[in-house]
Protein backbone atom coordinates (compact mmCIF):
# COMPACT_ATOMS: atom_id res chain seq x y z
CA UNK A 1 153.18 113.78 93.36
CA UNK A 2 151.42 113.38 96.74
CA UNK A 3 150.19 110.80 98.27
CA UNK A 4 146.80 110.52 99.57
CA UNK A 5 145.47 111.95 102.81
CA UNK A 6 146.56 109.47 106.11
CA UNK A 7 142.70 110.20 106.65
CA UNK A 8 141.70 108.51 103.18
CA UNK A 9 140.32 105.17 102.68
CA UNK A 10 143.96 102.93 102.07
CA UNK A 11 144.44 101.86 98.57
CA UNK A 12 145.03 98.26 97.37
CA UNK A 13 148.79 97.68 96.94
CA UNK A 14 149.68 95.60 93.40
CA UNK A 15 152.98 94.13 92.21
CA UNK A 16 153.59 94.91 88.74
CA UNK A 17 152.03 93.53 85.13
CA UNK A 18 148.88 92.32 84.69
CA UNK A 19 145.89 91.96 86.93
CA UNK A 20 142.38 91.72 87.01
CA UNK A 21 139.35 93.41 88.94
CA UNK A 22 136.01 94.36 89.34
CA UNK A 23 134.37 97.58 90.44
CA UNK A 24 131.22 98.91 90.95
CA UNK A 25 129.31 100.74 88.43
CA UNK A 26 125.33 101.77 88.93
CA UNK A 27 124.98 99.11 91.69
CA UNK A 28 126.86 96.22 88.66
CA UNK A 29 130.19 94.56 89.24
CA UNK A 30 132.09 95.59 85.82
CA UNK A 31 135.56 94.29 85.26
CA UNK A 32 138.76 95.48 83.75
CA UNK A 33 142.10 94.23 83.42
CA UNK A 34 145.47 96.63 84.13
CA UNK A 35 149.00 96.58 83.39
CA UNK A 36 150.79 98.06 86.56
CA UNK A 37 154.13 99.70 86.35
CA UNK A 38 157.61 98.66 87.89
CA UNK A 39 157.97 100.63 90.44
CA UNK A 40 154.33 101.45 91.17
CA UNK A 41 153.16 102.44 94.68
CA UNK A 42 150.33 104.11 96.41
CA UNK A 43 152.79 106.57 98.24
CA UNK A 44 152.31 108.74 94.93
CA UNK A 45 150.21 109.05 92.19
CA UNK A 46 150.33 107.34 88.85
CA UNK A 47 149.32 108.52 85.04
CA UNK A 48 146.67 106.49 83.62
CA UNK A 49 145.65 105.77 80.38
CA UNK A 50 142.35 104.25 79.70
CA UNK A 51 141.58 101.44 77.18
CA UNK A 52 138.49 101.38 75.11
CA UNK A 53 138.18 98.20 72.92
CA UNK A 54 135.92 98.15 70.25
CA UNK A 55 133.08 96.61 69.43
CA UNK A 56 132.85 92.50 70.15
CA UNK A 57 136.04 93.05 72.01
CA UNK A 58 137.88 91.91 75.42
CA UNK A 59 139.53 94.26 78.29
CA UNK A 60 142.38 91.61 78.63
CA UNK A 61 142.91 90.68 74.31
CA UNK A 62 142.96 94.39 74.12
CA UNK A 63 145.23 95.44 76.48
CA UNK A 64 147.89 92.67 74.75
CA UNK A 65 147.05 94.50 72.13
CA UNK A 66 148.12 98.05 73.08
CA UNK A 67 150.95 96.97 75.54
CA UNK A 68 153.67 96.56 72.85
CA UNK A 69 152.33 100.26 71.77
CA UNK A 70 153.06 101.78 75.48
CA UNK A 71 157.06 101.90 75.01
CA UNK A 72 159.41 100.84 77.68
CA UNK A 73 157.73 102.60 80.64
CA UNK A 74 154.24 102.80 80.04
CA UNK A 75 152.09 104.45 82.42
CA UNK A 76 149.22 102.49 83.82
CA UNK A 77 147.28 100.97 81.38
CA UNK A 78 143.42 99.74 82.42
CA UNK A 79 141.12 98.19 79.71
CA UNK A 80 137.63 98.55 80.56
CA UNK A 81 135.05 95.80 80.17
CA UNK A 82 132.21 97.73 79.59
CA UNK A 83 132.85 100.27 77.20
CA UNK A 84 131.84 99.73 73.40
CA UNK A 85 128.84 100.81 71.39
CA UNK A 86 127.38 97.21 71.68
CA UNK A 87 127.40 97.04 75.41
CA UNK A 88 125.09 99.50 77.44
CA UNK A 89 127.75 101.64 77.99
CA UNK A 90 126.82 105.20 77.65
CA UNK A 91 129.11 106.92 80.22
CA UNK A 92 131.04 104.48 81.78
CA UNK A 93 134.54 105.62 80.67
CA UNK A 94 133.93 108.16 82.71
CA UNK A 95 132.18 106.32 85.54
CA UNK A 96 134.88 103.47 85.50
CA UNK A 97 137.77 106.67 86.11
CA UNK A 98 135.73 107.29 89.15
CA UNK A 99 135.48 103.71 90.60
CA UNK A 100 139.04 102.96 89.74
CA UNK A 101 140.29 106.21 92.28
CA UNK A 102 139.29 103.19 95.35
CA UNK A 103 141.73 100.89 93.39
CA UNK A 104 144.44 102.61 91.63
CA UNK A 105 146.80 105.71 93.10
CA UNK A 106 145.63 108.05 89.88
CA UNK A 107 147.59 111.13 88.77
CA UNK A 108 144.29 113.40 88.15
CA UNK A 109 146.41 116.01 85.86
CA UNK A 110 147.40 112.59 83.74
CA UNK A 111 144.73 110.91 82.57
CA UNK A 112 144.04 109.72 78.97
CA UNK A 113 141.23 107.61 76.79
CA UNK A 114 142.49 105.47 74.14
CA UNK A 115 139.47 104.19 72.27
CA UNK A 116 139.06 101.76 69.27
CA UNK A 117 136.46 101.93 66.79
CA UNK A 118 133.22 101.64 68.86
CA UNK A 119 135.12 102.22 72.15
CA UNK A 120 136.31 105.37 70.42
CA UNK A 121 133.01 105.98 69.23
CA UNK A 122 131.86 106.23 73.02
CA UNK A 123 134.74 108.01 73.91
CA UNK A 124 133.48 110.75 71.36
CA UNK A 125 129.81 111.05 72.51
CA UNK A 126 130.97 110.35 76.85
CA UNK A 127 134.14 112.64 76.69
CA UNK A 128 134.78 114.75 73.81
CA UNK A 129 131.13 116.17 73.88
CA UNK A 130 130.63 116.20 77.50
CA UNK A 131 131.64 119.83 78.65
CA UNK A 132 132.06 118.48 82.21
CA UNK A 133 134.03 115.39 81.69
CA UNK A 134 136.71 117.23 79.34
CA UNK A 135 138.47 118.86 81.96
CA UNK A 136 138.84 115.64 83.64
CA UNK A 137 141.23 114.43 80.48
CA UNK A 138 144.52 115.62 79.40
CA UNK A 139 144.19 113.41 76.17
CA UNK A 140 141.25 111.60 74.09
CA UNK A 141 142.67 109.15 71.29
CA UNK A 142 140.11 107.78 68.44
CA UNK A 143 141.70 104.96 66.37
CA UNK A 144 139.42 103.64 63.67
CA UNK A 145 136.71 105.93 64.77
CA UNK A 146 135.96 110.14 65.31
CA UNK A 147 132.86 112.24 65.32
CA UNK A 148 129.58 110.11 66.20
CA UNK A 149 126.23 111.82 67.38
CA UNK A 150 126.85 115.12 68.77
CA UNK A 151 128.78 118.15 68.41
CA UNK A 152 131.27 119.56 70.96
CA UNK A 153 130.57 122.02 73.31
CA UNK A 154 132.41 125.48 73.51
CA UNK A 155 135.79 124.47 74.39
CA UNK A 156 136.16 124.86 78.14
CA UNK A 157 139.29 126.89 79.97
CA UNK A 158 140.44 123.05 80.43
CA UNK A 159 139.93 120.88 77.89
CA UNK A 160 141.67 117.30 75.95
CA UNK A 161 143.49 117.19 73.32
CA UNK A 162 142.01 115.43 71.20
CA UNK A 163 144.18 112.52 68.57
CA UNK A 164 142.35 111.15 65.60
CA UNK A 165 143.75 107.64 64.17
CA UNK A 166 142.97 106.32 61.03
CA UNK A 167 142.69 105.23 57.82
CA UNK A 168 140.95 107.29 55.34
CA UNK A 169 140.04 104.50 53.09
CA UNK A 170 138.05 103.22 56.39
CA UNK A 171 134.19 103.64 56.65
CA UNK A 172 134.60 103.55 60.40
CA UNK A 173 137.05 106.67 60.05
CA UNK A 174 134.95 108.14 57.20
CA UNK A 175 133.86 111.60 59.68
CA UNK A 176 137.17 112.16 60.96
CA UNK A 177 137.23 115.28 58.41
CA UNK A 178 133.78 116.30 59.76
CA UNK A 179 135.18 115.15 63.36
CA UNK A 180 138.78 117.70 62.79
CA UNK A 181 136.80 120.45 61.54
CA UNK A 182 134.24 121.07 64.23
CA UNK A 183 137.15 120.69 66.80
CA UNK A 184 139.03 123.19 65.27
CA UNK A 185 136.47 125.46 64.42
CA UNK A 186 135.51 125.53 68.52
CA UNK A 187 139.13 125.70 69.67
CA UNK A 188 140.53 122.41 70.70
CA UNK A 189 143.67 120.97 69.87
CA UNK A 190 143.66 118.26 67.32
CA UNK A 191 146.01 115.65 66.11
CA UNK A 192 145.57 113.51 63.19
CA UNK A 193 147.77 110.32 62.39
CA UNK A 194 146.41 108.80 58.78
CA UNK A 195 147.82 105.57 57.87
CA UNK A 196 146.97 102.70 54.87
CA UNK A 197 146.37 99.85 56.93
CA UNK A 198 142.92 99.87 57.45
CA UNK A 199 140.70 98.78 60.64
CA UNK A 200 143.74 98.48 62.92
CA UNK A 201 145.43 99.62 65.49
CA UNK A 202 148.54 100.75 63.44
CA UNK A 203 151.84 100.42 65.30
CA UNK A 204 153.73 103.18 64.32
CA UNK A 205 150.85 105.84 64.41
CA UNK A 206 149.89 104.62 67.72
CA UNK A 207 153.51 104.44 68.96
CA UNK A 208 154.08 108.24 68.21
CA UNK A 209 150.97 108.50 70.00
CA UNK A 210 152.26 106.71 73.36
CA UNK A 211 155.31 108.95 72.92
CA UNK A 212 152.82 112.19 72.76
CA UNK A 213 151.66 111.42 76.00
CA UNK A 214 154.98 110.01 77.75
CA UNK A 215 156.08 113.81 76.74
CA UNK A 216 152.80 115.17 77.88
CA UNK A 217 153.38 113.48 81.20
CA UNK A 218 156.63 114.81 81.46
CA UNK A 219 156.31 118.09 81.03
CA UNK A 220 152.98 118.34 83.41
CA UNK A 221 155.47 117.17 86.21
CA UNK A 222 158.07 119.62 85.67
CA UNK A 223 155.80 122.00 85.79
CA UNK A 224 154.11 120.72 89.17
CA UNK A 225 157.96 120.70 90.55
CA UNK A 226 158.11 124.47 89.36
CA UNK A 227 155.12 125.45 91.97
């Protein structure tokens, strides 16, 4: 992928695992925490997936979380700060992608939400029904979590797939049949992992997941070499 423009502001160079930061959001320093590649450089761009935690939670606890999830070569991982249904945090998945473009060398045609329970909550009501911000995801993953307050709009030309996680027995997950249906019913592609173990973040479903979008990756950049 290209790098940016010699005329663009220079990005921050990081070794790789984990570090820490702050951007600005809304005039408010907001943190995350990121996992950065081997290998990772600003003289290309990098897929990102974005971390949600749920409600109560931590950017850095969740990211330990999901790491072990990512495989052997994740992509870059950032866990937001701000970003569950407890915090006032209407929009700022979205706004945090935007900060983070000053920080991180981001693939645009790569980038993916993975939200849990109220993070994935938000991620519904900021991404999934937000006609403009769809585009702007190859991938939106609920665990423990789906539909919330509205209704999607008309599926754009470009629009995320969108990866329901659950466990039916879980109240949390209890409108991910309401959540599927409405998806389908407008167009959109839907996956849907069930599992029995409750309010979690299940490995295996969620490792099939990180292997959904290590493939999605892949084939987005053979077809980029193909231009």
């Amino acid at each position: 992928m290209p790098a940016p423009a010699e005329d663009e502001p220079k990005l921050p160079r990081w070794k790789k695992g984990v570090q820490e930061g702050k951007v600005e959001i809304d005039g408010r320093e907001e943190g995350w925490v990121a996992l950065v590649p081997r290998g990772y450089t600003t003289r290309k761009t990098w897929p990102v997936v974005l971390l949600a935690h749920g409600n109560g939670g931590r950017a850095k606890s969740f990211l330990q979380v999901v790491k072990p999830l990512a495989g052997k070569k994740p992509p870059l991982l950032i866990s937001l700060e701000r970003c569950d249904n407890n915090q006032d945090a209407i929009g700022y998945v979205p706004k945090y992608l935007d900060a983070l473009k000053a920080v991180f060398s981001i693939d645009e045609e790569n980038v993916f939400a993975l939200g849990f329970s109220g993070g994935g909550f938000r991620l519904w009501d900021d991404i999934v029904c937000k006609a403009d911000q769809l585009p702007r995801f190859k991938g939106v993953i609920l665990v423990g979590s789906a539909k919330q307050s509205f209704d999607p709009p008309e599926k754009p030309e470009k629009a995320a797939t969108v990866i329901l996680v659950g466990d039916a027995a879980d109240p949390n997950f209890k409108s991910r049949p309401e959540a599927e249906q409405v998806l389908k019913e407008k167009g959109y592609e839907v996956i849907v992992h069930e599992h029995g173990q409750g309010h979690s973040m299940a490995r295996k479903p969620l490792t099939e997941v990180f292997e959904w979008i290590a493939k999605e990756i892949k084939a987005s950049r053979k077809r980029t070499r193909r231009r």
